[in-house]
Every structure is written in C-alpha cells, then in structure tokens.
C-alpha atoms as a PDB file:
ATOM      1  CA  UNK A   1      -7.891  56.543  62.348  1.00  0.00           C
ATOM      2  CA  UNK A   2      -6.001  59.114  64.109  1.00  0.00           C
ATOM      3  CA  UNK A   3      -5.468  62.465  63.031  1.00  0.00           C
ATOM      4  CA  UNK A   4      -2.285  64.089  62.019  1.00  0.00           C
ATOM      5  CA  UNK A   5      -1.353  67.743  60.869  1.00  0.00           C
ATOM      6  CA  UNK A   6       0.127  67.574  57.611  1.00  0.00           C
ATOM      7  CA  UNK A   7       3.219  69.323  55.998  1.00  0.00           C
ATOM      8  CA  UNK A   8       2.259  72.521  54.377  1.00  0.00           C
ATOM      9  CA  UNK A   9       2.576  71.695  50.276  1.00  0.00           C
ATOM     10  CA  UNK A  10       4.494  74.738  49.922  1.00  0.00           C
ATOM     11  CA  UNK A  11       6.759  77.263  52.048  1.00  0.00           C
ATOM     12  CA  UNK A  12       5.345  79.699  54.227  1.00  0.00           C
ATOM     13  CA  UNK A  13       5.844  82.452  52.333  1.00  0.00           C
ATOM     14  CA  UNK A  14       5.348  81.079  49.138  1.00  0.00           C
ATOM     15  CA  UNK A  15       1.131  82.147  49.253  1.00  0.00           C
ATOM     16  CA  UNK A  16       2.452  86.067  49.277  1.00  0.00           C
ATOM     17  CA  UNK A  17       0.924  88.658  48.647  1.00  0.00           C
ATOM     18  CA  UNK A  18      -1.953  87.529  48.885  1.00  0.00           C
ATOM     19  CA  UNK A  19      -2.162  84.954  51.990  1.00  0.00           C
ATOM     20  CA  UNK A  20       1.008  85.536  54.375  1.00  0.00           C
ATOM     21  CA  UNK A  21       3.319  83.629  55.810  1.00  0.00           C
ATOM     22  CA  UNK A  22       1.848  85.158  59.222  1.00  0.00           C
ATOM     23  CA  UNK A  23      -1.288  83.921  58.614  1.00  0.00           C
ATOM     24  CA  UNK A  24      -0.018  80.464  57.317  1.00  0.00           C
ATOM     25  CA  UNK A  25       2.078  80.084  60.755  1.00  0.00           C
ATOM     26  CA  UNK A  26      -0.859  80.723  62.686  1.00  0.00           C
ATOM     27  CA  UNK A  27      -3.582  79.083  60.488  1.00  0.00           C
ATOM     28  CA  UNK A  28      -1.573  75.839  60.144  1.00  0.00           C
ATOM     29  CA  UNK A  29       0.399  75.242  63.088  1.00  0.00           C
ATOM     30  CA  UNK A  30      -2.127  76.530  65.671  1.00  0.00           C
ATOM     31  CA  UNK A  31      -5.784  76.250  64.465  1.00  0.00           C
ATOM     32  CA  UNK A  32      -5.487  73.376  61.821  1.00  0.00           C
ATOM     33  CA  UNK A  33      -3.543  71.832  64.747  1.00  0.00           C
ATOM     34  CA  UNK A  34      -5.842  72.146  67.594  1.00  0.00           C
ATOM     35  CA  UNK A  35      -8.706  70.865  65.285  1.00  0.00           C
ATOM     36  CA  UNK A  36      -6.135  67.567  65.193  1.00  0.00           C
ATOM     37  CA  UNK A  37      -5.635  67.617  68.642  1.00  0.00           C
ATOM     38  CA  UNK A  38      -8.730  68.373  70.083  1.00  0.00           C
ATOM     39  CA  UNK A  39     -10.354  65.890  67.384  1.00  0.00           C
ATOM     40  CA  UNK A  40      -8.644  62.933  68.465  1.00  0.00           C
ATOM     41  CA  UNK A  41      -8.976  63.427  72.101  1.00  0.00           C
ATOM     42  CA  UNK A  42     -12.868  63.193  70.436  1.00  0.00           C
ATOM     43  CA  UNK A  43     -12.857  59.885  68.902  1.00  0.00           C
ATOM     44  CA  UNK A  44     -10.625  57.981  71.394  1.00  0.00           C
ATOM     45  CA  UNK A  45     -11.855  55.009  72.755  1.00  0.00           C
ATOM     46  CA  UNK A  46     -15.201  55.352  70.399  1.00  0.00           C
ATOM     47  CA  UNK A  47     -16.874  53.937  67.547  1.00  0.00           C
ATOM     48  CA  UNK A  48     -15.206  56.473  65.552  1.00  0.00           C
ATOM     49  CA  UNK A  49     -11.903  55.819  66.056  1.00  0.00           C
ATOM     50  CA  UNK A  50     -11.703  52.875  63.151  1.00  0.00           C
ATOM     51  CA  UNK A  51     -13.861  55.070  60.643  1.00  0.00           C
ATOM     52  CA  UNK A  52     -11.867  56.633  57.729  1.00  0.00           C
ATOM     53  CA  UNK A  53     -12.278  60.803  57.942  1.00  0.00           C
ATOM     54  CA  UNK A  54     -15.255  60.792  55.874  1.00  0.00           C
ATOM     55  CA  UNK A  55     -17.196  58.669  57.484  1.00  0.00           C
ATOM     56  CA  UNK A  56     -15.994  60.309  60.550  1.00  0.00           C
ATOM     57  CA  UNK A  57     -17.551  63.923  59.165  1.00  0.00           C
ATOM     58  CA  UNK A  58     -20.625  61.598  57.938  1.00  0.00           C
ATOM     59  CA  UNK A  59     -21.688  59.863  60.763  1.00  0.00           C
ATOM     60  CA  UNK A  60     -20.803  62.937  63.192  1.00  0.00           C
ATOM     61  CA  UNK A  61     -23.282  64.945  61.103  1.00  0.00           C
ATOM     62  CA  UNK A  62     -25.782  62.517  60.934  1.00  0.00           C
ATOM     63  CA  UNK A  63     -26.015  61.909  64.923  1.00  0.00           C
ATOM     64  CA  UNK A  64     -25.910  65.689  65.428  1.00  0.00           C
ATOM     65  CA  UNK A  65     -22.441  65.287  67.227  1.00  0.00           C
ATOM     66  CA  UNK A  66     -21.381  68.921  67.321  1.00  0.00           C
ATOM     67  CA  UNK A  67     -18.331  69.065  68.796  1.00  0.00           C
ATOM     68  CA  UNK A  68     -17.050  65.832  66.269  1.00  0.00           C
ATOM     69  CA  UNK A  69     -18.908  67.949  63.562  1.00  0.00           C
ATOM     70  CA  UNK A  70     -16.558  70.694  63.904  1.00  0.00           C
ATOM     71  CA  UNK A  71     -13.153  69.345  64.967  1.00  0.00           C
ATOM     72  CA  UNK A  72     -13.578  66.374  62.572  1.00  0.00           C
ATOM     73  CA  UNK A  73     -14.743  68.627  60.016  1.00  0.00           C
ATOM     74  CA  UNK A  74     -12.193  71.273  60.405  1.00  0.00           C
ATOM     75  CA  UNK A  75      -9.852  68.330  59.909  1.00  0.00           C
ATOM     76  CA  UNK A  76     -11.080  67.379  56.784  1.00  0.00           C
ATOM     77  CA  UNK A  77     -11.658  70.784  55.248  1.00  0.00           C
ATOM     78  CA  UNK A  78      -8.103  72.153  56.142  1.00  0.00           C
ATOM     79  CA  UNK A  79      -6.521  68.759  54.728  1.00  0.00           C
ATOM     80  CA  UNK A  80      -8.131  69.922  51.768  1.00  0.00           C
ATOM     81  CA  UNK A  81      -7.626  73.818  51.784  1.00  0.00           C
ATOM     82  CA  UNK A  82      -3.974  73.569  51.836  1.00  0.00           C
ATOM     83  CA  UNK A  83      -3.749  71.923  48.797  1.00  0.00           C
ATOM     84  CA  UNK A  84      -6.809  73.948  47.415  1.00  0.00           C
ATOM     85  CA  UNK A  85      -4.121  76.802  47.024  1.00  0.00           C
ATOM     86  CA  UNK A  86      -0.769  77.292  45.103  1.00  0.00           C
ATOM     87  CA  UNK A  87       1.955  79.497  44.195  1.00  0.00           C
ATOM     88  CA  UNK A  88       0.576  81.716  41.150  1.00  0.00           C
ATOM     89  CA  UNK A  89      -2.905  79.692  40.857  1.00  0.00           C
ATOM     90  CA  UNK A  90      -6.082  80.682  40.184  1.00  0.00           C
ATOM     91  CA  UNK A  91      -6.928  82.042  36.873  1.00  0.00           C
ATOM     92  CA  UNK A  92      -9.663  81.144  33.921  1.00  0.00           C
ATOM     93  CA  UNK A  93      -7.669  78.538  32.724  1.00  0.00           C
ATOM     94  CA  UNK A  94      -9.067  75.718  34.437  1.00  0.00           C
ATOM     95  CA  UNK A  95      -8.786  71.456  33.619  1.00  0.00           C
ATOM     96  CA  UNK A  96     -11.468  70.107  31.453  1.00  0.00           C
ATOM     97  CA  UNK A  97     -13.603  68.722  34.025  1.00  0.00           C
ATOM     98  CA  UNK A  98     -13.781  71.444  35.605  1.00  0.00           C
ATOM     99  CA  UNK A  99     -14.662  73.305  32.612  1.00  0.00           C
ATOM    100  CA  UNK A 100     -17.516  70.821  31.243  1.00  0.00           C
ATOM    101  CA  UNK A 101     -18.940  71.606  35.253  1.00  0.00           C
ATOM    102  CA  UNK A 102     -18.752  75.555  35.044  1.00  0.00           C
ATOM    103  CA  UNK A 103     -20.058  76.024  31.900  1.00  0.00           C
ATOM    104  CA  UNK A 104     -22.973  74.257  32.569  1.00  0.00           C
ATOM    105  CA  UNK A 105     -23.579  75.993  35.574  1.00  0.00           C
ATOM    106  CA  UNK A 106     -23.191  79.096  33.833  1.00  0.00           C
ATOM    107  CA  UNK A 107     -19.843  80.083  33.014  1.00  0.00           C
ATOM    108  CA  UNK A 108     -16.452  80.883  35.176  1.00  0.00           C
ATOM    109  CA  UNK A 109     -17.325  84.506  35.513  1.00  0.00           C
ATOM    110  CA  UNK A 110     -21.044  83.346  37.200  1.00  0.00           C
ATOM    111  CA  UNK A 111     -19.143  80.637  39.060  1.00  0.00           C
ATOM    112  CA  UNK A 112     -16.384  83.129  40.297  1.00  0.00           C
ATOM    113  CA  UNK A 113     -19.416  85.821  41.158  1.00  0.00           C
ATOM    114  CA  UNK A 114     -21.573  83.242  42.823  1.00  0.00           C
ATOM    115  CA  UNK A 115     -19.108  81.754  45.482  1.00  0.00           C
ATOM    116  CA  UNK A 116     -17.336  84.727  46.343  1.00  0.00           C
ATOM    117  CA  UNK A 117     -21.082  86.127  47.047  1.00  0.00           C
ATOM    118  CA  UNK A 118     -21.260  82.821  48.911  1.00  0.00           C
ATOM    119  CA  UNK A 119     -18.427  83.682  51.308  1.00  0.00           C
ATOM    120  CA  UNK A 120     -19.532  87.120  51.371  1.00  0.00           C
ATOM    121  CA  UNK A 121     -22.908  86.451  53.049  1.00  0.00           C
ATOM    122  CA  UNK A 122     -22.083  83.444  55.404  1.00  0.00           C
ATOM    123  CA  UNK A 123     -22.539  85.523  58.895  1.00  0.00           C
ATOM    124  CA  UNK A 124     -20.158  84.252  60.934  1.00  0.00           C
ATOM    125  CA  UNK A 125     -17.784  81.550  60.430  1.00  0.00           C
ATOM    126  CA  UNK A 126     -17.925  79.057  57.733  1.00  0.00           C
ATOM    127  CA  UNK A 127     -16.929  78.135  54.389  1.00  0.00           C
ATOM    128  CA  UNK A 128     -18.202  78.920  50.772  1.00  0.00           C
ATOM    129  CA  UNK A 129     -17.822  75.886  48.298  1.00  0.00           C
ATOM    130  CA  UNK A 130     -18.338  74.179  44.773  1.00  0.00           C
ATOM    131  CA  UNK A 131     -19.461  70.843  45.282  1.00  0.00           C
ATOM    132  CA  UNK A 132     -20.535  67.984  42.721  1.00  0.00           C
ATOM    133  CA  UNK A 133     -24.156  67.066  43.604  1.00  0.00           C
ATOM    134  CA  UNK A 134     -26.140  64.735  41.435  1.00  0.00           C
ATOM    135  CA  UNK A 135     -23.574  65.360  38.599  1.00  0.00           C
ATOM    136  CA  UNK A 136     -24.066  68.997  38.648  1.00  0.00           C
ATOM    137  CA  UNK A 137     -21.892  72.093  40.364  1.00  0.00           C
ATOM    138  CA  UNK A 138     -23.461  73.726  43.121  1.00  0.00           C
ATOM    139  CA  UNK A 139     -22.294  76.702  44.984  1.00  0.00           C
ATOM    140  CA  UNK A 140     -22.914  77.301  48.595  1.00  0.00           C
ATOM    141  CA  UNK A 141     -21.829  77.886  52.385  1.00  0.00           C
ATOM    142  CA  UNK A 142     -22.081  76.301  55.467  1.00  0.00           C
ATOM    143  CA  UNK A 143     -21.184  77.076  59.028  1.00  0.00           C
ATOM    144  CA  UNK A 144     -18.693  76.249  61.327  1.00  0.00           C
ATOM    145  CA  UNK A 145     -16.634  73.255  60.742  1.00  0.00           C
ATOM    146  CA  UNK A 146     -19.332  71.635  58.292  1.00  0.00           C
ATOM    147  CA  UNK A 147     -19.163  70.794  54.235  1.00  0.00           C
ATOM    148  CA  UNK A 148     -21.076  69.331  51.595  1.00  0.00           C
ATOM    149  CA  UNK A 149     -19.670  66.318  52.241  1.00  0.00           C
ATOM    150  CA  UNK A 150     -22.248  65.970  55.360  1.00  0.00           C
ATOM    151  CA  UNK A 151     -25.208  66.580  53.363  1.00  0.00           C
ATOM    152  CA  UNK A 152     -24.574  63.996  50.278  1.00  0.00           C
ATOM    153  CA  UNK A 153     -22.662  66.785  48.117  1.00  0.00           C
ATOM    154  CA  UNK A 154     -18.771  66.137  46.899  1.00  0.00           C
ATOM    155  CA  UNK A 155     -16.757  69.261  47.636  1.00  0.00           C
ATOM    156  CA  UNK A 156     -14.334  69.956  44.656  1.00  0.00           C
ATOM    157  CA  UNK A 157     -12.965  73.475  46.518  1.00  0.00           C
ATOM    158  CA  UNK A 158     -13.434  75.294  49.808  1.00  0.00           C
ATOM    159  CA  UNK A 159     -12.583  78.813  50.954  1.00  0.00           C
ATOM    160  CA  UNK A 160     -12.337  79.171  54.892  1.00  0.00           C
ATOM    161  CA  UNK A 161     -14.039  82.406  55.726  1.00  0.00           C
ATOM    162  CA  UNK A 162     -13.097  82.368  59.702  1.00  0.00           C
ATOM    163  CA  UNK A 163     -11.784  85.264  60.546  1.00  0.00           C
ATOM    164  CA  UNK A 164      -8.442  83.904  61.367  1.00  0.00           C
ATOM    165  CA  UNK A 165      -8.053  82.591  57.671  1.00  0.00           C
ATOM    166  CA  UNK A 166      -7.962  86.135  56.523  1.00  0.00           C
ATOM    167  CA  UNK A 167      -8.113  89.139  59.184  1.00  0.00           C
ATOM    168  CA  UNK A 168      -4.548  89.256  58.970  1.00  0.00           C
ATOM    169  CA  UNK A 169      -3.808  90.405  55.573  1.00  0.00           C
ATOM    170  CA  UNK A 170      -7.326  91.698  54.821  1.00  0.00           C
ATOM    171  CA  UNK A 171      -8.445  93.045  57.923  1.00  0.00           C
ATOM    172  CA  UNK A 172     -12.179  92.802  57.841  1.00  0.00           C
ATOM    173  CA  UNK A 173     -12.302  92.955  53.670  1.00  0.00           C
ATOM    174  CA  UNK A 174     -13.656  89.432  53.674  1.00  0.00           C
ATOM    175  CA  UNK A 175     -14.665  89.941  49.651  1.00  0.00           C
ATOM    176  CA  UNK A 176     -11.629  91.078  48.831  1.00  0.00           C
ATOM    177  CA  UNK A 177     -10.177  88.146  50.202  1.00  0.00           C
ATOM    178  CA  UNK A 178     -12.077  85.535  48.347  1.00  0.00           C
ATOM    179  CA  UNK A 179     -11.602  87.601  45.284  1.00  0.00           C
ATOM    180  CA  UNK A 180      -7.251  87.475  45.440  1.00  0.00           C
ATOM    181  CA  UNK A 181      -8.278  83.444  46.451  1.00  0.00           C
ATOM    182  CA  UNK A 182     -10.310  82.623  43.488  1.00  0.00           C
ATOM    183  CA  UNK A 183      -8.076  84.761  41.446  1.00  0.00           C
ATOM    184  CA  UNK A 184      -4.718  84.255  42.704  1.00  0.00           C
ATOM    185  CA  UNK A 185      -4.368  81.269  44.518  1.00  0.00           C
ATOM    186  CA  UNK A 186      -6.584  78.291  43.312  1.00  0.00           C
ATOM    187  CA  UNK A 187      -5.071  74.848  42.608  1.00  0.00           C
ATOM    188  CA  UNK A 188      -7.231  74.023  39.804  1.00  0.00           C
ATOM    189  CA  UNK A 189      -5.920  70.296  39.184  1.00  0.00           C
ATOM    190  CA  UNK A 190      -6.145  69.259  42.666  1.00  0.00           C
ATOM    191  CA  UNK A 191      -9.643  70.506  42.319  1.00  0.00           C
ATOM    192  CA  UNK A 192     -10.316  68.398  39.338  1.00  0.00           C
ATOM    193  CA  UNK A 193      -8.975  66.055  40.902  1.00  0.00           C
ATOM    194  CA  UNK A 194     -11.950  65.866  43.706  1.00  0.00           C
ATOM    195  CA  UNK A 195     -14.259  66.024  40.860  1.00  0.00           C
ATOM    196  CA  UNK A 196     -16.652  63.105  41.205  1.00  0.00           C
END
C-alpha cells in the first residue's frame, strides 16, 4: 500500500481551547506528513509495499526495522489520533463496551488516573495508550513511533506525547495536557469502535 495523509475530521480550529489550530497546522500537515512521505520512500520497491498498514507496523517490529518502526508507525498512530479526538468529547459518559472494559479494570476515574500517569512518565517521546489484550484493558506507553499493536495488544486510544503534539498550547505542562485530552477531547465511539 502506499501511504496518504488524510483530511483532518474536523476544522482546524474546531479542537480549541484545548488543542489549537497552530498546533493542528503543524502536527498534521508537517509531521503526520513527513511520517507519509518519508514512510513510503521506506517501503518502495520492498516486501512491504503490498502489506496492509498493520502488517506493515507488525512485521517492521518484528525484524527490528527501526526506521519502518517509526515512520510506519507514526502513520498508523496519527491515522488513528485524529479521529481519537472531537469537538466537545471526552467526558464519563462513555459507549458500553467501553464501559464493561473500564470497570473491570477498575473504574473511569483509575483508568483516567492511570494513563495520564502513563503519558506523564514516558521520558522522551512516545505515546500512552488503552489497549485490548487477552480480552482485558491495559494501560501503558511506548516510545517513539511504536504501539501495542507491535507487541500482540489492540489499541482502542492513543495520546501522542511528542513534544510537538502539545508544547504549543501547554508549553512543557505535559500532564496538563493529557488531562484537557482525556477530559475534553476524546472520541469515545470511535474508540469503541477499535474495541476488539
């Protein structure tokens, strides 16, 4: 396959306050972009290039192919965070599914603590996520361009934690950016929709 940057799912603007149309413009059109770009100069001409994007992230993972790893995975996260957010989302109101998965984790409020504290403590670049694993939610980070997806996990939602995701509006107040995300911003049906 060959990569394309998709159409925002909203306007620019519409994410404000609490993610800017700023950061969209240069989150979208220039980072998400060059992961595209950079990506398919990657898998020309390779065994890759006829792989759907999962097995793309997969197999790149599995053969320790760091730059494909990244690019390809930056790819498939973004394609995912955009539509991770909405206009006025976020909230405790969340779809069944979801809800049969948080409370037996533990509850929203120990979901909500536990991947914002995930986000919090991934030095460096990276992601916090909930992922379906075995049936069950699990919250965690990874680095770089990587998800759960790599290591046999489903990932239901995603929070980018590079700096250029957030330093714009927050400066370097990373938790209080994953707090106005989970609270704010969340598309919880597209996330139950990703539920396994």
């Amino acid at each position: 396959m060959t990569f394309s940057l998709p159409e925002l799912p909203y306007a620019y603007d519409a994410l404000a306050p609490h993610m800017s149309q700023e950061t969209l413009e240069f989150h979208h059109d220039k980072h998400h972009n060059a992961y595209v770009t950079t990506g398919n100069g990657l898998i020309a001409g390779t065994e890759f290039e006829n792989l759907s994007l999962s097995k793309i992230v997969q197999k790149a993972y599995a053969d320790s192919n760091q730059a494909l790893i990244n690019q390809a995975g930056q790819h498939y996260n973004h394609l995912h965070f955009w539509n991770w957010m909405k206009p006025n989302g976020g909230g405790k109101s969340v779809p069944g599914k979801v809800e049969a998965l948080f409370n037996a984790y533990g509850g929203y409020d120990k979901v909500r603590e536990d991947f914002i504290q995930a986000g919090v403590t991934q030095f460096g670049s990276g992601w916090a996520w909930l992922a379906v694993k075995d049936g069950s939610l699990i919250v965690t980070k990874t680095p770089n361009g990587e998800n759960p997806l790599m290591t046999g996990a489903q990932p239901i939602l995603g929070c980018d934690v590079w700096e250029h995701s957030y330093y714009i509006d927050y400066r370097n107040l990373r938790p209080k950016y994953l707090e106005a995300f989970f609270d704010n911003l969340v598309n919880w049906e597209y996330v139950e929709g990703m539920c396994p």
